[in-house]
PDB file of N, CA and C in Angstrom:
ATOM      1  N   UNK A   1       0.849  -1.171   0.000  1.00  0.00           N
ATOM      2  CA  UNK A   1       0.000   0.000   0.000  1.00  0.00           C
ATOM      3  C   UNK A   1       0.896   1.236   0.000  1.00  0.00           C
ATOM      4  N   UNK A   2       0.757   2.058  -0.858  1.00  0.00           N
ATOM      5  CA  UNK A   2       1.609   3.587  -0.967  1.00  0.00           C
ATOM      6  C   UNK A   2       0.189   4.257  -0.392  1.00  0.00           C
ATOM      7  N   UNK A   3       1.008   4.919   0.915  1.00  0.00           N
ATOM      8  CA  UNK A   3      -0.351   6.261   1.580  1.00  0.00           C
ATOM      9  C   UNK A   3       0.543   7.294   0.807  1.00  0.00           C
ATOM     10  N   UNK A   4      -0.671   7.965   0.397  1.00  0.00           N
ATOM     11  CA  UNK A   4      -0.126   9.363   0.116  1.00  0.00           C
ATOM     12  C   UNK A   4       1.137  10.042   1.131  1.00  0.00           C
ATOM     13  N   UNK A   5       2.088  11.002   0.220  1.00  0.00           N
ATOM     14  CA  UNK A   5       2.875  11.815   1.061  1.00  0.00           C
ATOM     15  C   UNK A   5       3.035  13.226   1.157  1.00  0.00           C
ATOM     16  N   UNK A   6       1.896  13.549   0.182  1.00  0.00           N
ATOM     17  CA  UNK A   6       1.485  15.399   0.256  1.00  0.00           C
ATOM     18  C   UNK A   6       0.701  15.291  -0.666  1.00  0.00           C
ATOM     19  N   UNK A   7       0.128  16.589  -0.716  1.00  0.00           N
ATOM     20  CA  UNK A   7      -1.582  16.796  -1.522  1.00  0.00           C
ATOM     21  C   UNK A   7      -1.212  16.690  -3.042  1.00  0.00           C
ATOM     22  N   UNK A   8      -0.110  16.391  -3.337  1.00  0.00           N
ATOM     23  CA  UNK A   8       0.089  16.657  -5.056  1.00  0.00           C
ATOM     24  C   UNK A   8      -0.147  14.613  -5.218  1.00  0.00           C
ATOM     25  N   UNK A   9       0.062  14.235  -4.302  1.00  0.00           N
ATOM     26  CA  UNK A   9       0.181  12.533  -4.687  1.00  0.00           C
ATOM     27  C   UNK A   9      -1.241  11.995  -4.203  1.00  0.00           C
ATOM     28  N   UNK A  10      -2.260  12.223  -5.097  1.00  0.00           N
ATOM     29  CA  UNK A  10      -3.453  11.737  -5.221  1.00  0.00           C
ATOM     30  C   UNK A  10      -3.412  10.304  -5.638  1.00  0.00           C
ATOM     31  N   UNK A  11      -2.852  10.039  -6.481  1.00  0.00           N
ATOM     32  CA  UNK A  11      -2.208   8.946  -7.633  1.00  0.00           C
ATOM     33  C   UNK A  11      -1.859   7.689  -5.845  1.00  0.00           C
ATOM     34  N   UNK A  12      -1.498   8.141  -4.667  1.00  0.00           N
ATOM     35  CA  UNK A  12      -1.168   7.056  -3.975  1.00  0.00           C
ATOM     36  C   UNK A  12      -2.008   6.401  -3.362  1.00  0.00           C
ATOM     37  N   UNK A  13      -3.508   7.208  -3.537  1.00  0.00           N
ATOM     38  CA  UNK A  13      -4.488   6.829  -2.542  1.00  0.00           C
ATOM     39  C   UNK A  13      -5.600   5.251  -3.529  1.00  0.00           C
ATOM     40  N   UNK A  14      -4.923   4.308  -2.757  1.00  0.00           N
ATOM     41  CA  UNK A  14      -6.063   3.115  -2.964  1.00  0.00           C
ATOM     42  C   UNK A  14      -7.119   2.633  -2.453  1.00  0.00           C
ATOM     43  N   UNK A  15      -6.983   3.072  -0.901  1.00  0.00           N
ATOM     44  CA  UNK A  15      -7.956   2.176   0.014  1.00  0.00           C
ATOM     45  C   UNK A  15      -8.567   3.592   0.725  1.00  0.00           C
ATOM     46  N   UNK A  16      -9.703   3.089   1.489  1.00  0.00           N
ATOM     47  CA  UNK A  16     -10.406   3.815   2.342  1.00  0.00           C
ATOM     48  C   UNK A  16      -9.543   4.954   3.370  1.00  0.00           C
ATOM     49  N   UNK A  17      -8.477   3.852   4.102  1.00  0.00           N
ATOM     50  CA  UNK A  17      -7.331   4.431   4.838  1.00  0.00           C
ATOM     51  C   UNK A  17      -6.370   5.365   4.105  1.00  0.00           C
ATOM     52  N   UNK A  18      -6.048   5.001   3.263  1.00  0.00           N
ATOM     53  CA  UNK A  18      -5.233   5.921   2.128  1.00  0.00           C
ATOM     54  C   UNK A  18      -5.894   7.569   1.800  1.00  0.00           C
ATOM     55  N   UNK A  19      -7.013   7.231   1.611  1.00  0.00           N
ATOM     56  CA  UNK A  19      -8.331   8.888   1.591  1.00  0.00           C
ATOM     57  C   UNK A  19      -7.885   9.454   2.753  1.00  0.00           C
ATOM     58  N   UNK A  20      -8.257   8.869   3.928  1.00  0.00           N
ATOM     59  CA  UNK A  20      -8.011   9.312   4.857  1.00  0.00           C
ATOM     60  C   UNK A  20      -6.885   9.922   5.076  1.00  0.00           C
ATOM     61  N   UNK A  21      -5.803   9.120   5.100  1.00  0.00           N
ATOM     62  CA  UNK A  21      -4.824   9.799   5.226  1.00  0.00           C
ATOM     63  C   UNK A  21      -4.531  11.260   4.018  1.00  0.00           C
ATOM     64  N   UNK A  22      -5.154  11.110   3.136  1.00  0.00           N
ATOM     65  CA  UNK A  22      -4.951  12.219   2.367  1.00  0.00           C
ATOM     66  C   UNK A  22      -6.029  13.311   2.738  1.00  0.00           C
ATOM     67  N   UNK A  23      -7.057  12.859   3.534  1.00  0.00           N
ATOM     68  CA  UNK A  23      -8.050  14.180   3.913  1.00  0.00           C
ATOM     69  C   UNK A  23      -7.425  14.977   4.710  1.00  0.00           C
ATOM     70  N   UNK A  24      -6.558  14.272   5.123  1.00  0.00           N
ATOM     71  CA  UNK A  24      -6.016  14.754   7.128  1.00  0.00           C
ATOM     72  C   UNK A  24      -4.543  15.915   5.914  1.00  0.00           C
ATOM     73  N   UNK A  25      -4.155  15.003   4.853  1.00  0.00           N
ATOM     74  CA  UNK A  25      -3.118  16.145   4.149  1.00  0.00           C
ATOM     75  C   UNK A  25      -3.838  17.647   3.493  1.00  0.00           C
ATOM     76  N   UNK A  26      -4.575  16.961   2.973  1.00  0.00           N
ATOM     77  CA  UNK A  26      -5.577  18.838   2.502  1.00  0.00           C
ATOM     78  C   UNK A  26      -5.810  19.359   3.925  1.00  0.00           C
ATOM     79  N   UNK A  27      -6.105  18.880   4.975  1.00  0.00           N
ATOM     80  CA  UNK A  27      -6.561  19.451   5.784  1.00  0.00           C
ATOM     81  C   UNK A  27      -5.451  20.859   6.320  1.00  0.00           C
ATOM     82  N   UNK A  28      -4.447  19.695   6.362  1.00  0.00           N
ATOM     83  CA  UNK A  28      -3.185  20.740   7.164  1.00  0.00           C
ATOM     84  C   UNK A  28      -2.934  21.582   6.140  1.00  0.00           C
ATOM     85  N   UNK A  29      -3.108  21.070   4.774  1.00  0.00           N
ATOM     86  CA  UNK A  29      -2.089  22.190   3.691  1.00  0.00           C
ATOM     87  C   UNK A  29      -3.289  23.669   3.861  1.00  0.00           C
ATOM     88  N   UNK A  30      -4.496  23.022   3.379  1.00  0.00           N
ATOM     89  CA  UNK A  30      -5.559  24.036   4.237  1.00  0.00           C
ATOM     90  C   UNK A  30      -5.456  25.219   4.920  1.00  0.00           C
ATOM     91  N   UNK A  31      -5.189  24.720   6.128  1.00  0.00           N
ATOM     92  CA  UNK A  31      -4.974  25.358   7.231  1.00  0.00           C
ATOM     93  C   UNK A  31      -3.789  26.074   6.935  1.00  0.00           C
ATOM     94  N   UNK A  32      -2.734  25.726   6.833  1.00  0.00           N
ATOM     95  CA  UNK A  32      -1.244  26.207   6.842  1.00  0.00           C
ATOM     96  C   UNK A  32      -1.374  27.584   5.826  1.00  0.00           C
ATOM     97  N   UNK A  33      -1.816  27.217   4.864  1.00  0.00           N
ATOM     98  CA  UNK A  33      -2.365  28.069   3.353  1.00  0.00           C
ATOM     99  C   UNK A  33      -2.808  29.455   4.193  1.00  0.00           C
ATOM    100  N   UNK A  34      -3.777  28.991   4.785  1.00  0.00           N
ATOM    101  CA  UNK A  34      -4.715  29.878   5.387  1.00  0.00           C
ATOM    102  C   UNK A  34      -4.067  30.842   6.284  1.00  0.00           C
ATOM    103  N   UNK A  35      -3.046  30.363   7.030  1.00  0.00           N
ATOM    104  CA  UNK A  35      -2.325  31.392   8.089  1.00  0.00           C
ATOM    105  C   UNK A  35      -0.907  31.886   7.494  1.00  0.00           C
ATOM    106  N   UNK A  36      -0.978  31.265   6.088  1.00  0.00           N
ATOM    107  CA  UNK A  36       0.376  31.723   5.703  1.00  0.00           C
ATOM    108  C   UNK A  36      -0.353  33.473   4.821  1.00  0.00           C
ATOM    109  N   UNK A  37      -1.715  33.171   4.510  1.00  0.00           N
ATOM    110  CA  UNK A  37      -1.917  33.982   3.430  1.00  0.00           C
ATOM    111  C   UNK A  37      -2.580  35.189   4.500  1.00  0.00           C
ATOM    112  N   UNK A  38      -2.803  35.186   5.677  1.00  0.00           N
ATOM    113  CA  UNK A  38      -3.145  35.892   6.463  1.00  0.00           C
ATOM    114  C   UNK A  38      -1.999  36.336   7.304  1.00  0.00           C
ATOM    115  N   UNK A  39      -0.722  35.848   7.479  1.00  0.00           N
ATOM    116  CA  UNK A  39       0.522  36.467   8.036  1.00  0.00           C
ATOM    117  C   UNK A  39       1.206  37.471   6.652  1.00  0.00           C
ATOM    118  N   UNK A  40       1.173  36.794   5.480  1.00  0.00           N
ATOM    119  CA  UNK A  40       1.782  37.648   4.435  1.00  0.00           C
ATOM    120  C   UNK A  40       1.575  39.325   4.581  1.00  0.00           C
ATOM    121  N   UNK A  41       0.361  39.476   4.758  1.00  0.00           N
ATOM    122  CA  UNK A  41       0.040  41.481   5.029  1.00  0.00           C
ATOM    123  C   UNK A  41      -0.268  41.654   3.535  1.00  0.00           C
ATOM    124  N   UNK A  42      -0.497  40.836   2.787  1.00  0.00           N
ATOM    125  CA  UNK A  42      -0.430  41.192   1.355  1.00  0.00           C
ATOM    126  C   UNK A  42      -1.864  40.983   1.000  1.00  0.00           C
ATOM    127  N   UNK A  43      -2.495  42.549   0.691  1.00  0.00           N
ATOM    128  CA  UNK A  43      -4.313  42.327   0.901  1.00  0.00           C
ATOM    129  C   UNK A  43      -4.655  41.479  -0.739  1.00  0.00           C
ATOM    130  N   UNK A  44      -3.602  41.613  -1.574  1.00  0.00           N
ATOM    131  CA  UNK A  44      -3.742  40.726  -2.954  1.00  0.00           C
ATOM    132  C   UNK A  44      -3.341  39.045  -3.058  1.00  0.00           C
ATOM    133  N   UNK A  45      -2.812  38.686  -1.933  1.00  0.00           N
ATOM    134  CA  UNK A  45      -2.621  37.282  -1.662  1.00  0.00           C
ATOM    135  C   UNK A  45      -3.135  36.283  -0.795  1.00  0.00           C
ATOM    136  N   UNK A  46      -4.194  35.633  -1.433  1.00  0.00           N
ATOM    137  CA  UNK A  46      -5.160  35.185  -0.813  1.00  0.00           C
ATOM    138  C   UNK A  46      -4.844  33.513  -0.616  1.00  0.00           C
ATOM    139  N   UNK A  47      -3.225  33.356  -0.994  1.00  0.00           N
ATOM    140  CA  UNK A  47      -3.034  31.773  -0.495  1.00  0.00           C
ATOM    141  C   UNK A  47      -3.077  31.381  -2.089  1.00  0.00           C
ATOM    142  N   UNK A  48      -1.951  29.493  -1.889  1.00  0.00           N
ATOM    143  CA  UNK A  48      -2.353  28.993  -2.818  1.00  0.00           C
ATOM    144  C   UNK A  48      -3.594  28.118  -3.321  1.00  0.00           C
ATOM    145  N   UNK A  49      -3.970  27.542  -2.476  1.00  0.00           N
ATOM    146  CA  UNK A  49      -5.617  27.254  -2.568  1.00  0.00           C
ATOM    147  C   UNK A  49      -6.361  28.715  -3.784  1.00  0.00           C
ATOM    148  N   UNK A  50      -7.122  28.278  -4.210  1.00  0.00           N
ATOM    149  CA  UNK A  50      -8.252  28.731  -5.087  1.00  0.00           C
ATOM    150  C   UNK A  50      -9.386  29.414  -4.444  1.00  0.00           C
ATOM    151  N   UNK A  51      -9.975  28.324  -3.000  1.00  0.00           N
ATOM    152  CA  UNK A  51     -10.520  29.392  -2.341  1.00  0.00           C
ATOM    153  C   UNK A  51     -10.288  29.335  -0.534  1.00  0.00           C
ATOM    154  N   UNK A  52     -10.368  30.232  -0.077  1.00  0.00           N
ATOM    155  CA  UNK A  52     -10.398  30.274   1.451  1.00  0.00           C
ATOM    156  C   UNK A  52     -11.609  30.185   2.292  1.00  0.00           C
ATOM    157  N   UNK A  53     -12.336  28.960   1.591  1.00  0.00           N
ATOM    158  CA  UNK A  53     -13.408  29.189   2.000  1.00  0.00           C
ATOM    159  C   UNK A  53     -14.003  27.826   1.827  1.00  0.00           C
ATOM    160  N   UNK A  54     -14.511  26.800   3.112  1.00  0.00           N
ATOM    161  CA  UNK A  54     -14.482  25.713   2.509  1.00  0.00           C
ATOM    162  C   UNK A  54     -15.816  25.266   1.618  1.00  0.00           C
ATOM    163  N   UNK A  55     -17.085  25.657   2.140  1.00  0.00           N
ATOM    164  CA  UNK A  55     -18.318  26.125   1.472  1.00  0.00           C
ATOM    165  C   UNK A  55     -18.086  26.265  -0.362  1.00  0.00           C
ATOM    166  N   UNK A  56     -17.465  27.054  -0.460  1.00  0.00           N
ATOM    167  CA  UNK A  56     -17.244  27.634  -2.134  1.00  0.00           C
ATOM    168  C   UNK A  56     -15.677  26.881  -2.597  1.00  0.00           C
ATOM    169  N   UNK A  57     -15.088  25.851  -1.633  1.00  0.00           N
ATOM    170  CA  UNK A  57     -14.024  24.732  -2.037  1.00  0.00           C
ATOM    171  C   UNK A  57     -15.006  23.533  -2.530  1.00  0.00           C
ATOM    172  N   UNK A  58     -16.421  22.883  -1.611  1.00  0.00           N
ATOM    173  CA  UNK A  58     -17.262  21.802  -2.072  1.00  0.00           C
ATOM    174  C   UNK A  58     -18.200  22.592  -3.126  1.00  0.00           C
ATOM    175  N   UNK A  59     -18.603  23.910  -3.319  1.00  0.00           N
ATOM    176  CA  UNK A  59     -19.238  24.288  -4.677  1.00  0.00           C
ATOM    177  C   UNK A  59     -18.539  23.940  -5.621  1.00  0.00           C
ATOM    178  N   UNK A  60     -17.285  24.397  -5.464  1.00  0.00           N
ATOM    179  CA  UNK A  60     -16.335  24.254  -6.899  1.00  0.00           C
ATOM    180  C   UNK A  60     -15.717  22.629  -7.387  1.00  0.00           C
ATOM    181  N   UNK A  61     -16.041  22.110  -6.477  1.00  0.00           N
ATOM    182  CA  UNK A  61     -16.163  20.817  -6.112  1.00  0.00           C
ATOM    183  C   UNK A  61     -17.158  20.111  -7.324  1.00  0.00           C
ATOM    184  N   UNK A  62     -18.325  20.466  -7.043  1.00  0.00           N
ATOM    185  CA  UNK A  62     -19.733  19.885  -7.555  1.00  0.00           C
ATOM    186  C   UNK A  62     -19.581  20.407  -8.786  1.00  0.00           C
ATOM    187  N   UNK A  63     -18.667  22.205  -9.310  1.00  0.00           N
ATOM    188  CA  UNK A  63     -18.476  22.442 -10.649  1.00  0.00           C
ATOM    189  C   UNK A  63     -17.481  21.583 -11.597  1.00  0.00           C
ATOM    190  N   UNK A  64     -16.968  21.211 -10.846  1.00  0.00           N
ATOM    191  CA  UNK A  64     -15.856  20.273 -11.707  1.00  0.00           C
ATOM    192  C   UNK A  64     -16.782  19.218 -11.917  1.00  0.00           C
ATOM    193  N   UNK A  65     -17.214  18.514 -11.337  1.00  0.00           N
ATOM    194  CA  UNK A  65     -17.754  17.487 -11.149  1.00  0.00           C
ATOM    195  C   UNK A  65     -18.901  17.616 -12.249  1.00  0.00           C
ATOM    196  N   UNK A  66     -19.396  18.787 -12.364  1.00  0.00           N
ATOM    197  CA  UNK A  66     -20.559  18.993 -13.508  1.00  0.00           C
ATOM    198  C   UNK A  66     -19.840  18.557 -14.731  1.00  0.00           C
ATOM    199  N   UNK A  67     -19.084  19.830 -15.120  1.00  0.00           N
ATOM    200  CA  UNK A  67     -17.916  19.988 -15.968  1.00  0.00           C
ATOM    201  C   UNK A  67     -17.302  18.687 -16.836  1.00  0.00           C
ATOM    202  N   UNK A  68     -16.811  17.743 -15.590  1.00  0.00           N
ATOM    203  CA  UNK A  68     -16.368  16.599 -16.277  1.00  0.00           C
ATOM    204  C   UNK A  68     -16.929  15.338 -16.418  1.00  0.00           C
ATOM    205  N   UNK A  69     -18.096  15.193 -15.741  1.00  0.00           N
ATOM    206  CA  UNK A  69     -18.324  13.804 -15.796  1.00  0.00           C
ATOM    207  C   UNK A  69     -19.635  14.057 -16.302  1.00  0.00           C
ATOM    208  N   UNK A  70     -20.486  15.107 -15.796  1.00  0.00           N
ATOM    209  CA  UNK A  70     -22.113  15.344 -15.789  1.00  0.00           C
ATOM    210  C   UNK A  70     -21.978  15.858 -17.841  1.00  0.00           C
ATOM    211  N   UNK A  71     -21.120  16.545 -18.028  1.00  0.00           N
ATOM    212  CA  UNK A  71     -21.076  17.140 -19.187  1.00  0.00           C
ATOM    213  C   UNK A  71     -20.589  16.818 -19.847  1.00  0.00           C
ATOM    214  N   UNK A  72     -19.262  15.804 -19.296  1.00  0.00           N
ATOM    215  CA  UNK A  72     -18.504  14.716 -20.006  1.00  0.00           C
ATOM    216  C   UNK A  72     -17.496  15.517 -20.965  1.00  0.00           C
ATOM    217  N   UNK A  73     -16.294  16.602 -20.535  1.00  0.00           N
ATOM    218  CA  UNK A  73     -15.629  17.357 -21.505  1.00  0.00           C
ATOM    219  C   UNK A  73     -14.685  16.180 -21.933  1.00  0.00           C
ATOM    220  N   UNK A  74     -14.618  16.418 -23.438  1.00  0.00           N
ATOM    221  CA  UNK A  74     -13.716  14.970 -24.140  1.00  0.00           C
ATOM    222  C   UNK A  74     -12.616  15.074 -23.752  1.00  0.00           C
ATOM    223  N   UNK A  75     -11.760  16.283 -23.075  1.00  0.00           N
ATOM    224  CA  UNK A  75     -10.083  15.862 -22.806  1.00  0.00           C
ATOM    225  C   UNK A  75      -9.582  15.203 -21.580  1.00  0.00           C
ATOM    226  N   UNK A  76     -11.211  15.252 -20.621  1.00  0.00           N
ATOM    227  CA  UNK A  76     -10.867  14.571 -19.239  1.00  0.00           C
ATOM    228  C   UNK A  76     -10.859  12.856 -19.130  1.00  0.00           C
ATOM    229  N   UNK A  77     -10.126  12.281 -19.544  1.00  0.00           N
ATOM    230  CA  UNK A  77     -10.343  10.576 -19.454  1.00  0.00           C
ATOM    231  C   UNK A  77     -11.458  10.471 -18.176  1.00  0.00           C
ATOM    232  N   UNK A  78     -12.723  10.464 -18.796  1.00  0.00           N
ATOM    233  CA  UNK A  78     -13.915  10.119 -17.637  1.00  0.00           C
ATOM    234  C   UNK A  78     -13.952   8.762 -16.640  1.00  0.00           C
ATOM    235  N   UNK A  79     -12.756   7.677 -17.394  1.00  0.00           N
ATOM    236  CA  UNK A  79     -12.352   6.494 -16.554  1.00  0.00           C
ATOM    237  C   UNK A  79     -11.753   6.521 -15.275  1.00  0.00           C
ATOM    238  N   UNK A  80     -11.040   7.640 -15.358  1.00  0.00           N
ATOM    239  CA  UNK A  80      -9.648   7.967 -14.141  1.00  0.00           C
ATOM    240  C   UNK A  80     -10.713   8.509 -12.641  1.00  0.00           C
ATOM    241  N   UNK A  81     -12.461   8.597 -12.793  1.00  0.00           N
ATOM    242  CA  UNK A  81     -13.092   9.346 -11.877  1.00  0.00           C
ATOM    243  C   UNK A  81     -14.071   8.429 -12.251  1.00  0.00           C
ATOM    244  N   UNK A  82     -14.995   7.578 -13.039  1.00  0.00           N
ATOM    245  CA  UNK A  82     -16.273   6.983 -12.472  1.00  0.00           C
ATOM    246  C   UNK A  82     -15.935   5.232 -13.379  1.00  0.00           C
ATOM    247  N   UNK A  83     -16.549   4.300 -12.338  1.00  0.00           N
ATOM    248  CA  UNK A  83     -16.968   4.420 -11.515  1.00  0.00           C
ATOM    249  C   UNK A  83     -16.175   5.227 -10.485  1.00  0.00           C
ATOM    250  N   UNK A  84     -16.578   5.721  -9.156  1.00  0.00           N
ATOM    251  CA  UNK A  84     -15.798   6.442  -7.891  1.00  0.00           C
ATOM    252  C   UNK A  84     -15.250   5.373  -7.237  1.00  0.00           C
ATOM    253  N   UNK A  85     -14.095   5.551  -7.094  1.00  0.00           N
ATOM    254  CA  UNK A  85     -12.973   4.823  -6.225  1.00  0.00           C
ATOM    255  C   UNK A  85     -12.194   5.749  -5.122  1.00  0.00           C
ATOM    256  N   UNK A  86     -11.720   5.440  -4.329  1.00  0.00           N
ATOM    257  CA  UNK A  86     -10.979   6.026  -3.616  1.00  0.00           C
ATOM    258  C   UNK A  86      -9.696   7.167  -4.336  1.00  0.00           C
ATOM    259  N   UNK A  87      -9.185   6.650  -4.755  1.00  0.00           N
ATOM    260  CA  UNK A  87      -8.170   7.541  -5.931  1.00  0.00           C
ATOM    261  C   UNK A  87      -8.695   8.470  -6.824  1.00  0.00           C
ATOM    262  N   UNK A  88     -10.172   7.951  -7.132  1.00  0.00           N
ATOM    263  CA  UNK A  88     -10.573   8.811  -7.637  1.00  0.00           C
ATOM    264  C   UNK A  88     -11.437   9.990  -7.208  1.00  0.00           C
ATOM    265  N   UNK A  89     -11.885   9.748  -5.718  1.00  0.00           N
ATOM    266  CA  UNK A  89     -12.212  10.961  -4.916  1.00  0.00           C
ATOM    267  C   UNK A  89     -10.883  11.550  -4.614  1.00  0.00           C
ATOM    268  N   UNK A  90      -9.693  11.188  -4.541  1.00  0.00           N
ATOM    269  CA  UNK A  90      -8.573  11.907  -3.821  1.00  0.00           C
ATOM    270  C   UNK A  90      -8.914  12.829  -4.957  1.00  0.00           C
ATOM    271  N   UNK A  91      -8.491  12.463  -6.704  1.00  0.00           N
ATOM    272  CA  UNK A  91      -7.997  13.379  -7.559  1.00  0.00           C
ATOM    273  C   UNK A  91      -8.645  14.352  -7.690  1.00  0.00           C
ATOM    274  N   UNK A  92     -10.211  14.226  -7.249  1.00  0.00           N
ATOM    275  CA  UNK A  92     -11.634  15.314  -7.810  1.00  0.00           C
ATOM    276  C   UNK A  92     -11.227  15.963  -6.561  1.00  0.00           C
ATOM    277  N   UNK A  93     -10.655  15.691  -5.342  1.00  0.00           N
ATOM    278  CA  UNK A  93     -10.183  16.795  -4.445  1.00  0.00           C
ATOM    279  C   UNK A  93      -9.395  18.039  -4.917  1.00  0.00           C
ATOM    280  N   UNK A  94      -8.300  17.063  -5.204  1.00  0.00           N
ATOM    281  CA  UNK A  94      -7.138  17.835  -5.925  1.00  0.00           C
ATOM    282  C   UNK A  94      -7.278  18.786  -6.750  1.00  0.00           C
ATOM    283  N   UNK A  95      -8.441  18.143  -7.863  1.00  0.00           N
ATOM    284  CA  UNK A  95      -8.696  19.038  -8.808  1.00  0.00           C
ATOM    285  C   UNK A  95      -9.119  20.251  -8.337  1.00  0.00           C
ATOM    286  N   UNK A  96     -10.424  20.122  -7.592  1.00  0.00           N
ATOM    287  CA  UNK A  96     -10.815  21.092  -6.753  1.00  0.00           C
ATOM    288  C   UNK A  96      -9.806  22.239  -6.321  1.00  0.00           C
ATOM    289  N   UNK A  97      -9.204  21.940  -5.301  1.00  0.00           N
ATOM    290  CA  UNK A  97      -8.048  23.066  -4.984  1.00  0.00           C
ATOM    291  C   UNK A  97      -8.219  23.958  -5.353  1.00  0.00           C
ATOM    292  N   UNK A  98      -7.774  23.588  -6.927  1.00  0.00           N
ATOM    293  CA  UNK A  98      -7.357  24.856  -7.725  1.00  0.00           C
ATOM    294  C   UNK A  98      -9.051  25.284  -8.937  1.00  0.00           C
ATOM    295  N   UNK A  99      -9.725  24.953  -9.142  1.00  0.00           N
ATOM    296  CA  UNK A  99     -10.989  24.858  -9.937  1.00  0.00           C
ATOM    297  C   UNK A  99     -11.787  25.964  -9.891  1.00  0.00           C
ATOM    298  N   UNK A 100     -11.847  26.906 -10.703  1.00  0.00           N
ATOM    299  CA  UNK A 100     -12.899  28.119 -10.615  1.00  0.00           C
ATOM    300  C   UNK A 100     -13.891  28.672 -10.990  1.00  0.00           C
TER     301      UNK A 100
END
């Protein structure tokens, strides 16, 4: 079993435990994001995350999710996400992140 070892290695998550361990990694990068982009003083830097906000992180969530599977855009291999597997909720995380 490869557990994930930071939020870019979606690709490691196989099992139930593996998610997990990768929820608990967004979580901290999250957080960390969050107090790094609020220590900066920089009113134009809002973190690397996409949003600071977790509400409008699961909207943008459900937009990808429209986007690629509901709407089916041809460059997204629709295999790599349904059926839903564990790896493949990590990646629709991932994607998320950054998704606007």
């Amino acid at each position: 079993m490869a557990t994930p070892s930071d939020i870019h290695d979606s690709e490691a998550v196989e099992t139930a435990a593996d998610f997990v361990a990768y929820l608990h990694l967004l979580s901290a990068d999250f957080t960390e994001d969050r107090r790094k982009a609020k220590a900066s003083g920089n009113p134009y830097y809002d973190g690397s995350w996409a949003h600071s906000d977790m509400g409008i992180f699961l909207e943008r969530w459900g937009s990808w999710l429209q986007a690629m599977v509901v709407e089916g855009r041809p460059h997204y291999p629709r295999d790599e996400i349904d059926p839903p597997s564990w790896k493949s909720l990590a990646r629709q995380l991932n994607a998320a992140r950054g998704y606007e």
